[in-house]
N, C-alpha and C. Protein backbone atom coordinates (compact mmCIF):
# COMPACT_ATOMS: atom_id res chain seq x y z
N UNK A 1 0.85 -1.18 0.00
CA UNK A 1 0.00 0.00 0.00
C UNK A 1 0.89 1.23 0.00
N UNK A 2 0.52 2.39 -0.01
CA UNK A 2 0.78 3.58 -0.49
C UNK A 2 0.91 4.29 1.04
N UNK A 3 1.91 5.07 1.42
CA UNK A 3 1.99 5.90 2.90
C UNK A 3 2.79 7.14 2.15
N UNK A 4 1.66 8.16 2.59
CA UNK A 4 2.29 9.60 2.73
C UNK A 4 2.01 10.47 3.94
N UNK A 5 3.23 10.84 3.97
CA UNK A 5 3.13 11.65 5.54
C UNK A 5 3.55 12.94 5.39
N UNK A 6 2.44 13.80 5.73
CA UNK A 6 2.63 15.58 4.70
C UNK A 6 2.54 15.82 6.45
N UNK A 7 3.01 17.58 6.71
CA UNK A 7 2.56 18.42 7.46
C UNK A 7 2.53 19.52 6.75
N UNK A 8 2.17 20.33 7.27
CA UNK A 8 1.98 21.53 6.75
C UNK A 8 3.33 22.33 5.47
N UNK A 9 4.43 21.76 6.03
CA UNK A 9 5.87 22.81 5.63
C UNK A 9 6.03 21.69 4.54
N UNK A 10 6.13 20.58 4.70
CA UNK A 10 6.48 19.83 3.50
C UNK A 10 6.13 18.33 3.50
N UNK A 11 6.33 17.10 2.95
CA UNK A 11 6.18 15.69 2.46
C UNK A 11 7.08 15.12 3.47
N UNK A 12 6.76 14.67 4.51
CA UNK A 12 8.40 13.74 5.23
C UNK A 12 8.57 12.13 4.74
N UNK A 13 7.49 12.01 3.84
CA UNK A 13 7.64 10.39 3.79
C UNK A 13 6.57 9.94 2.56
N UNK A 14 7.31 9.34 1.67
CA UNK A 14 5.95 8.62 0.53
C UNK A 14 6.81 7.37 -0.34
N UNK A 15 6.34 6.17 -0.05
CA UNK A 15 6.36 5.33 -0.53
C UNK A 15 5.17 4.19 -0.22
N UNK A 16 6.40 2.84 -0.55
CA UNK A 16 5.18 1.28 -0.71
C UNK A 16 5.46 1.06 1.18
N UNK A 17 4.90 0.80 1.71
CA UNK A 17 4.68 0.23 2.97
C UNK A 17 3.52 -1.35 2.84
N UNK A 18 4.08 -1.97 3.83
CA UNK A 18 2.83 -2.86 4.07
C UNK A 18 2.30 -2.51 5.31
N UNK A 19 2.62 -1.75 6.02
CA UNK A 19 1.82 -1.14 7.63
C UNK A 19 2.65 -0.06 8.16
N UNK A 20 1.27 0.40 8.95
CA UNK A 20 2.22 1.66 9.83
C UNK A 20 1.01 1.37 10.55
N UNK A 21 1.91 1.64 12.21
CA UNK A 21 1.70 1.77 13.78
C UNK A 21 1.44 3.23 14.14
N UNK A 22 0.28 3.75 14.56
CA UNK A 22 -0.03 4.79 14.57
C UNK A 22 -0.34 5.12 16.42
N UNK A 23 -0.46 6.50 16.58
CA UNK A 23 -0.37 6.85 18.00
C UNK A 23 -2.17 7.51 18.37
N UNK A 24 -2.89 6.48 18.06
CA UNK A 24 -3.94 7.42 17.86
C UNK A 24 -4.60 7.94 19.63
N UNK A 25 -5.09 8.62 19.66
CA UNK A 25 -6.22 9.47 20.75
C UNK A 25 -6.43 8.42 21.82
N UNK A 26 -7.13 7.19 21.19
CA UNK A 26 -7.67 6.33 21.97
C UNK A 26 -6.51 5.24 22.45
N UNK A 27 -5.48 5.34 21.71
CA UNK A 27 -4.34 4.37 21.92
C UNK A 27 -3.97 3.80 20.38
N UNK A 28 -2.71 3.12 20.58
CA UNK A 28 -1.77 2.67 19.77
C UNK A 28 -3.21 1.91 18.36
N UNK A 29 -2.53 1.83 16.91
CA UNK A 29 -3.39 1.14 16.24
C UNK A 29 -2.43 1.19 15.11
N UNK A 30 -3.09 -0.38 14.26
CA UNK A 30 -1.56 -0.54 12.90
C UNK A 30 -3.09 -0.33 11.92
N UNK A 31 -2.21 -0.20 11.03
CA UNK A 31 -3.05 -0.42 9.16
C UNK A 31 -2.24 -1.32 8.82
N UNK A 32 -2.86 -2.48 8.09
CA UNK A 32 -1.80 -3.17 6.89
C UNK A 32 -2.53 -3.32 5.96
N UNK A 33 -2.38 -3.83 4.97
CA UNK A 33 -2.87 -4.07 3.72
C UNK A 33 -4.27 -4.20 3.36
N UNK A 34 -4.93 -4.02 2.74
CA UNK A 34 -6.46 -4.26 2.67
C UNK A 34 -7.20 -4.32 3.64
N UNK A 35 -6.45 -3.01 4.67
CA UNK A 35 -7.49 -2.28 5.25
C UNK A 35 -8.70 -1.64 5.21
N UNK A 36 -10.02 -1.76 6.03
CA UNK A 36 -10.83 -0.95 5.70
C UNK A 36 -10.83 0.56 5.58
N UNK A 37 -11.64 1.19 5.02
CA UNK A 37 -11.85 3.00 4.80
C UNK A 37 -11.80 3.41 5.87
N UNK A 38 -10.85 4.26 6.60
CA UNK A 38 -11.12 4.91 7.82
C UNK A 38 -10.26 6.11 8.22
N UNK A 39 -11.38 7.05 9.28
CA UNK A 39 -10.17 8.13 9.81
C UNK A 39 -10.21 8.65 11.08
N UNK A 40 -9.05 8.82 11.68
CA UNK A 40 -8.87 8.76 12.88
C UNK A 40 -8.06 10.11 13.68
N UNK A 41 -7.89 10.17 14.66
CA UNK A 41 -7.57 11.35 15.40
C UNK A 41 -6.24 10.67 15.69
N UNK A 42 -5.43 11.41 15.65
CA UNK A 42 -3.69 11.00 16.04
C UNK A 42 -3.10 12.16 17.10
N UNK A 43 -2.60 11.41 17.99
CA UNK A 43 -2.29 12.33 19.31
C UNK A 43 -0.42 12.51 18.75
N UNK A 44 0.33 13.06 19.94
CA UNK A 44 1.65 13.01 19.95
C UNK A 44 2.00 11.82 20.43
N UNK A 45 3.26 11.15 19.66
CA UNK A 45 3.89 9.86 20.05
C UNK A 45 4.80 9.30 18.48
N UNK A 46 4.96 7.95 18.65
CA UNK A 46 6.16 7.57 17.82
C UNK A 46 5.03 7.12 16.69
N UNK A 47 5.10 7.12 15.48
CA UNK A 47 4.91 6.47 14.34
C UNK A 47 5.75 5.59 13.86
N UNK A 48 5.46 4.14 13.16
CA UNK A 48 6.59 3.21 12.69
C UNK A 48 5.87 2.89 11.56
N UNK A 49 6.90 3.18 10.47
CA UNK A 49 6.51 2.62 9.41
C UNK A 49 7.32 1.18 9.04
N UNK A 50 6.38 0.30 8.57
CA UNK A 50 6.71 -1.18 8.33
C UNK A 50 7.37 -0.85 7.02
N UNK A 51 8.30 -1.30 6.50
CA UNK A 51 8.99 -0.76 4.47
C UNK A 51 8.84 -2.39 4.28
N UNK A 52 9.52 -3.76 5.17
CA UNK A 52 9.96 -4.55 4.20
C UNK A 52 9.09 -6.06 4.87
N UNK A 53 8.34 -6.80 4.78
CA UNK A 53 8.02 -7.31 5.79
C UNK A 53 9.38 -8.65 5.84
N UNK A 54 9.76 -8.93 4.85
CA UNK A 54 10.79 -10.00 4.70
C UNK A 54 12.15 -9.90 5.56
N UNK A 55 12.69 -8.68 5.73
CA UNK A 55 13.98 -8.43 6.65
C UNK A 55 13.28 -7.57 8.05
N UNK A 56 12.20 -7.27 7.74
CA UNK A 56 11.81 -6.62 9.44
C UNK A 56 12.10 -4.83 9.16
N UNK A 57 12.63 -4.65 8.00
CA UNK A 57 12.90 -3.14 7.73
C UNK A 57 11.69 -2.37 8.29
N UNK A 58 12.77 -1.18 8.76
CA UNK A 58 11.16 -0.12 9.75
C UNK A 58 11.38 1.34 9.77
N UNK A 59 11.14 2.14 9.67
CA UNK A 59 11.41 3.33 10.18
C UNK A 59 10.11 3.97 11.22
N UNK A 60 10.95 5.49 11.97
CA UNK A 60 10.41 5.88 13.23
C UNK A 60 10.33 6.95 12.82
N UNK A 61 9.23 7.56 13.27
CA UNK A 61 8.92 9.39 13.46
C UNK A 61 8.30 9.64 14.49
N UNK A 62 8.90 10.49 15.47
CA UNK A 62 8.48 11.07 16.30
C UNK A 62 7.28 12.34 15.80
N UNK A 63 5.97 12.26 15.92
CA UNK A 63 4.70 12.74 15.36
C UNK A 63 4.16 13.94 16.28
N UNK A 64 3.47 15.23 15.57
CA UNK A 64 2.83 15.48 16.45
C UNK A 64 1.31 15.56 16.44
N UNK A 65 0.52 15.97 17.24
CA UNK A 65 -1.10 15.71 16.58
C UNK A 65 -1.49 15.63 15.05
N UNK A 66 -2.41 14.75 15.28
CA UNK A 66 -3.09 15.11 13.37
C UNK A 66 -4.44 14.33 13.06
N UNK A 67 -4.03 13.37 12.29
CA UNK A 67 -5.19 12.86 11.58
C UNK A 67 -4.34 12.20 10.53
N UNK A 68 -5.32 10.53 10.35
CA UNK A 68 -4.84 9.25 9.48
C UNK A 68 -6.52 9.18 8.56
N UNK A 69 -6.07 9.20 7.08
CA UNK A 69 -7.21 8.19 6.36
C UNK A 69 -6.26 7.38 5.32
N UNK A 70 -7.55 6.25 6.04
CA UNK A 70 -6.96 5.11 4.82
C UNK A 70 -8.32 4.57 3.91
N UNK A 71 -7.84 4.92 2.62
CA UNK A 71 -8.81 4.83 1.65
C UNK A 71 -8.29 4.10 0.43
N UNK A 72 -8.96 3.16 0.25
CA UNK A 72 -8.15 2.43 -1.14
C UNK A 72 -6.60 2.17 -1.58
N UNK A 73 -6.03 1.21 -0.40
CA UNK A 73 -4.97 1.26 -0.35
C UNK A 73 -3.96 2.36 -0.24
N UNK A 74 -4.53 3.26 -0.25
CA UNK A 74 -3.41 4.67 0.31
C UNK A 74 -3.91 4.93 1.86
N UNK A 75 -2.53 5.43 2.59
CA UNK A 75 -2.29 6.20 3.91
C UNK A 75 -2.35 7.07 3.87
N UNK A 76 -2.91 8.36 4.26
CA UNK A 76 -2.32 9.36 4.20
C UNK A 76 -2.68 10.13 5.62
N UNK A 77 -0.99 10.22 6.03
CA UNK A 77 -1.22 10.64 7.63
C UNK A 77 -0.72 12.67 7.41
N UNK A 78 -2.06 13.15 8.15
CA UNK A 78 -1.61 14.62 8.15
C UNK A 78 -1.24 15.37 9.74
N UNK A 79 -0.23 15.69 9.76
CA UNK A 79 0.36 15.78 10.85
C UNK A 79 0.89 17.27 11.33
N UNK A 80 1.09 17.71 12.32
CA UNK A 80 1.54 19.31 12.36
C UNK A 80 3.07 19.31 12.70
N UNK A 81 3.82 18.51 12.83
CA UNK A 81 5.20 18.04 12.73
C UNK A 81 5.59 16.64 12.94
N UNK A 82 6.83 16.26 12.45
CA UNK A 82 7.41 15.48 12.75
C UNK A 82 8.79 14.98 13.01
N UNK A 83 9.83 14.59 13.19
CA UNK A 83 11.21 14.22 13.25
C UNK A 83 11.53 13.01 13.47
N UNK A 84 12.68 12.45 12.34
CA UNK A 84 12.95 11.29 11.72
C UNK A 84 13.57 10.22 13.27
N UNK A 85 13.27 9.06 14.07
CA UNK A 85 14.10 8.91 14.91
C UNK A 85 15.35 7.47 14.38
């Protein structure tokens, strides 16, 4: 599936993912693949994006509030900052 991670100033992230671990409001929650349509409230905390599922490849962003929809195989997390960890 498709993950883009915009804030306001610029794009921090767009490629193929098979999941990302999200920090939402209510608590921690993943997307993977042929997920249903949905959108959610995202608090401050770590984001992990899944890249490879075969070697375990991952990356981290430290997030700050926002908002996740996932619609037809695309992510798209909107966020008011972030930094790479």
């Amino acid at each position: 599936m498709q993950l883009e991670i915009l804030t306001p100033e610029k794009k921090i992230y767009s490629g193929d993912v098979y999941g990302v671990q999200m920090p939402g409001i209510s608590g921690s929650f993943e997307v993977l693949e042929k997920h249903a349509p949905m959108i959610a409230a995202l608090q401050e905390g770590k984001l992990k994006v899944l890249k490879d599922r075969l070697n375990g490849e991952a990356s981290f962003f430290q997030i700050q509030s926002g908002f996740v929809e996932v619609l037809n195989e695309k992510v798209t997390v909107l966020i008011e900052g972030a930094l790479p960890l």
